[in-house]
C-alpha atoms as a PDB file:
ATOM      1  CA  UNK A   1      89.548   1.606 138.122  1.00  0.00           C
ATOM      2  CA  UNK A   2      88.117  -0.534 135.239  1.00  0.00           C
ATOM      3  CA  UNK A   3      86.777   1.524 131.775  1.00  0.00           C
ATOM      4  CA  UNK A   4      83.375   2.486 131.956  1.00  0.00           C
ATOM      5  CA  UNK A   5      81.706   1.270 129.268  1.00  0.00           C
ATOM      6  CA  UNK A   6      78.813   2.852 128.922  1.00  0.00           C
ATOM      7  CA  UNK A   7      80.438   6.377 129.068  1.00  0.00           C
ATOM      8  CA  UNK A   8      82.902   5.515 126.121  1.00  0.00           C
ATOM      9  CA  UNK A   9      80.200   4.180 124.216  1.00  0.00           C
ATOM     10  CA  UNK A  10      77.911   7.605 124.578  1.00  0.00           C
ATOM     11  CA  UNK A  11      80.973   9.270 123.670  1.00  0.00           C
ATOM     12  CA  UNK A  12      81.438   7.375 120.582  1.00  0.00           C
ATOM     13  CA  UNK A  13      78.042   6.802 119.666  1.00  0.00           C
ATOM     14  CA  UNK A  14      79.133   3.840 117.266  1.00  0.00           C
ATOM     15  CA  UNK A  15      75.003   3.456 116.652  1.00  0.00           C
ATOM     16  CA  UNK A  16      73.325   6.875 116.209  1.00  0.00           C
ATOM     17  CA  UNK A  17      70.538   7.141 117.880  1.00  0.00           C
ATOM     18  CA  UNK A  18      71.253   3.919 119.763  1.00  0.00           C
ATOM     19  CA  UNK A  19      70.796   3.059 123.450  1.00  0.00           C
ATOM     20  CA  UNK A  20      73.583   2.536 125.540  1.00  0.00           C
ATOM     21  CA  UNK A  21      72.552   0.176 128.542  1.00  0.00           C
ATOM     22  CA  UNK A  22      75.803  -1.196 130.379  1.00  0.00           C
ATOM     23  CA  UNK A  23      78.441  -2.622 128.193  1.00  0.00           C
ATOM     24  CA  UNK A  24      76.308  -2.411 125.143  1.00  0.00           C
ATOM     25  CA  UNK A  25      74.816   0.246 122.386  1.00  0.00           C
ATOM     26  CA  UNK A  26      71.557  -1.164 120.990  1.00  0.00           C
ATOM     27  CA  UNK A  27      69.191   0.111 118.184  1.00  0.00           C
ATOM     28  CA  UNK A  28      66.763  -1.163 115.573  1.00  0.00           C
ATOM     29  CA  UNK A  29      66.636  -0.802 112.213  1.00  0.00           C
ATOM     30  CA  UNK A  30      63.462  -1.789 110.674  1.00  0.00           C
ATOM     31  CA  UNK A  31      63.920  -5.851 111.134  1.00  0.00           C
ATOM     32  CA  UNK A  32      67.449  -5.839 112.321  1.00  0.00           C
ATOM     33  CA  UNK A  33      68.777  -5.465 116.093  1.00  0.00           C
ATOM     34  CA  UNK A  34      72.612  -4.025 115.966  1.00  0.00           C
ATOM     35  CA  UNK A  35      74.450  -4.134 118.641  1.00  0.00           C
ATOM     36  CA  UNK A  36      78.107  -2.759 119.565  1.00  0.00           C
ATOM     37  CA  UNK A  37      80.229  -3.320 122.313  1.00  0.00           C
ATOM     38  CA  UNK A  38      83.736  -2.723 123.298  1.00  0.00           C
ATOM     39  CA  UNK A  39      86.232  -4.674 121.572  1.00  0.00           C
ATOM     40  CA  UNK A  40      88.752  -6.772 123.972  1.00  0.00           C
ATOM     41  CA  UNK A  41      92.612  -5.944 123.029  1.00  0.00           C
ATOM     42  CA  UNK A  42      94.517  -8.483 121.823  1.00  0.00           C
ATOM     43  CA  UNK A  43      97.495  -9.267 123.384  1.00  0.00           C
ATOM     44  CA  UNK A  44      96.643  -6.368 125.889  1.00  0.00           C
ATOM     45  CA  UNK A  45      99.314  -6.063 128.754  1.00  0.00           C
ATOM     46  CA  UNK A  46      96.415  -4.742 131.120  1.00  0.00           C
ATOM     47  CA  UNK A  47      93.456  -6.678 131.562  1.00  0.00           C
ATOM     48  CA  UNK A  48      90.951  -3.649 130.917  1.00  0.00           C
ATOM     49  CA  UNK A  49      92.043  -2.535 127.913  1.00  0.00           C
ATOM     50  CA  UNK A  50      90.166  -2.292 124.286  1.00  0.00           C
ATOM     51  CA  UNK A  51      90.792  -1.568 121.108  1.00  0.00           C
ATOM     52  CA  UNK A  52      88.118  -0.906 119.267  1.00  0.00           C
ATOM     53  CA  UNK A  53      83.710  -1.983 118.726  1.00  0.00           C
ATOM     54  CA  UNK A  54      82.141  -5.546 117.848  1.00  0.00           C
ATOM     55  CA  UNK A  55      79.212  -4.692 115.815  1.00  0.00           C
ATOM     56  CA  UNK A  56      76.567  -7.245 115.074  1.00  0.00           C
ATOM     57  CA  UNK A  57      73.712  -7.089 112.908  1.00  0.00           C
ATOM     58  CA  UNK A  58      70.988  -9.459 114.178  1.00  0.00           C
ATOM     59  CA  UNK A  59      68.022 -10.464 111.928  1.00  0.00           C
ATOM     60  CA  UNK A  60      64.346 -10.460 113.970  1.00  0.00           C
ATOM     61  CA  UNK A  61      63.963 -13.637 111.953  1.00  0.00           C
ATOM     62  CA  UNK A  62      66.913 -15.188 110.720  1.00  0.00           C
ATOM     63  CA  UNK A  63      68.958 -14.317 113.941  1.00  0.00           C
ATOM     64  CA  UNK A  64      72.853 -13.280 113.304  1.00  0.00           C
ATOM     65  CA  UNK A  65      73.553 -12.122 110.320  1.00  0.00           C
ATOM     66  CA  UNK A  66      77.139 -10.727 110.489  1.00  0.00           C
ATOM     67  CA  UNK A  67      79.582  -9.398 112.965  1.00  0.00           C
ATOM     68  CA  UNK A  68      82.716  -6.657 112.758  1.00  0.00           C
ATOM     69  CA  UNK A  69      85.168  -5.302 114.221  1.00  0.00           C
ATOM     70  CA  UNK A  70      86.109  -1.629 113.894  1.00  0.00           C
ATOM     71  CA  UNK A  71      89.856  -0.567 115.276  1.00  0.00           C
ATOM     72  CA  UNK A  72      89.710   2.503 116.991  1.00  0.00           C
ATOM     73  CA  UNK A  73      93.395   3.038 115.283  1.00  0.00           C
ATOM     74  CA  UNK A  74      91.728   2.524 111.856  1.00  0.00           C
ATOM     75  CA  UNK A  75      89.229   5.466 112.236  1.00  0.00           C
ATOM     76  CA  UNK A  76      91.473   7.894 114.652  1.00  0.00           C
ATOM     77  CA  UNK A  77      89.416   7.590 116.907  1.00  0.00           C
ATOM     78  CA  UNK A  78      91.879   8.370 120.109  1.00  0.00           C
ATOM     79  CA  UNK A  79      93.770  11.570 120.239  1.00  0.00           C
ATOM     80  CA  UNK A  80      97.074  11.737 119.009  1.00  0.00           C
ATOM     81  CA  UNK A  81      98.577  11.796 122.211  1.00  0.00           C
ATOM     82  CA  UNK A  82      97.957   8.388 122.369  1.00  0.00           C
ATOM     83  CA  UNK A  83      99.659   6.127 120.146  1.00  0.00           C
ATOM     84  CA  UNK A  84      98.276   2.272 121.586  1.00  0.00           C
ATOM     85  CA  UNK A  85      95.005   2.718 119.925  1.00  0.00           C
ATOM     86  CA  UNK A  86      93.555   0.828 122.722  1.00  0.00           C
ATOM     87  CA  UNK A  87      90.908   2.441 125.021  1.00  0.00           C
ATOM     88  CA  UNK A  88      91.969   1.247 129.533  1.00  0.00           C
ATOM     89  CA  UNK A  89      90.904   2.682 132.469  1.00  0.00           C
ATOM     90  CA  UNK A  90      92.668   6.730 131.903  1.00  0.00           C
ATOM     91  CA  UNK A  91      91.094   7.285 128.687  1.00  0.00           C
ATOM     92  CA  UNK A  92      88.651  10.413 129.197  1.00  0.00           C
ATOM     93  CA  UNK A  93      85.382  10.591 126.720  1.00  0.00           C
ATOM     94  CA  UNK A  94      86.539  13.606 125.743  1.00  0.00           C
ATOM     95  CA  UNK A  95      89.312  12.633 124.274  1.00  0.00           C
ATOM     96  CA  UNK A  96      87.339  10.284 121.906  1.00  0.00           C
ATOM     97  CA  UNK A  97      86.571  10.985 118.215  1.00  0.00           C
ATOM     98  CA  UNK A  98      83.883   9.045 117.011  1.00  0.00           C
ATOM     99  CA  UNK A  99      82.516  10.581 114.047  1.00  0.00           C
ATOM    100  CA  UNK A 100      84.781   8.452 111.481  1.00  0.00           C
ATOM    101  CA  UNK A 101      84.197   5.509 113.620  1.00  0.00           C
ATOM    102  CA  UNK A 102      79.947   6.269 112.990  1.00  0.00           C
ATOM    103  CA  UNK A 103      80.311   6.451 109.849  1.00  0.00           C
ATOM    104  CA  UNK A 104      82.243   3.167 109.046  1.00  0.00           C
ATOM    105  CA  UNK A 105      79.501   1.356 111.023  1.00  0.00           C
ATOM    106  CA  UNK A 106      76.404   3.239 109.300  1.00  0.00           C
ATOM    107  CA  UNK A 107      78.159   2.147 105.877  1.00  0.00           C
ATOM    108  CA  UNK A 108      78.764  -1.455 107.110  1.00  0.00           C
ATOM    109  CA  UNK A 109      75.204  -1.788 108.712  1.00  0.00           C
ATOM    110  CA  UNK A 110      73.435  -0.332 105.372  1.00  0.00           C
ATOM    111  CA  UNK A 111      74.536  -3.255 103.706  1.00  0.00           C
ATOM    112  CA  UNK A 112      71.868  -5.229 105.226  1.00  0.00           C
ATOM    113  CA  UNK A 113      68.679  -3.190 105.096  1.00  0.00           C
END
């Protein structure tokens, strides 16, 4: 059973207040679009398996501005239980922390209001 995307995303709310619609969380920010997505693992034994969110700031204008990555491992955002780091198909929502994870991305997306 693959990873539902949309329900990790709502759990981890990488964009507050942003939309999740399928694989993606969207939201706007005065002239910017920023989007984030699950991150593929690298080198991931299992083909459904991720390991973090690709943030990218979009300009209305100027189109693309920037793109990130945020590890999941760098802002605990899996229980400990867990040691990979890497989100596949039997992680619950529940066991998701995403409030370090938030935060990161608010910091890294103020940097371009």
């Amino acid at each position: 059973m693959p990873v539902d995307h949309k329900k990790i995303l709502e759990a981890l709310q990488p964009l507050a207040e942003g939309l999740v619609a399928g694989e993606c969380q969207t939201r706007r920010d005065g002239d910017l679009i920023i989007t984030a997505e699950l991150l593929p693992a690298t080198g991931a034994p299992r083909e459904d398996e991720w390991e973090g969110v690709l943030v990218r700031i979009i300009s209305k204008t100027a189109g693309q501005l920037a793109i990130n990555a945020f590890q999941f491992s760098a802002y605990g955002t899996l229980q400990s239980k867990d040691r990979t780091g890497r989100v596949y198909f039997g992680t619950k929502p529940d066991d998701l922390r995403g409030e370090k994870l938030a935060a990161a991305v608010e910091k890294y997306v103020a940097l371009f209001r």
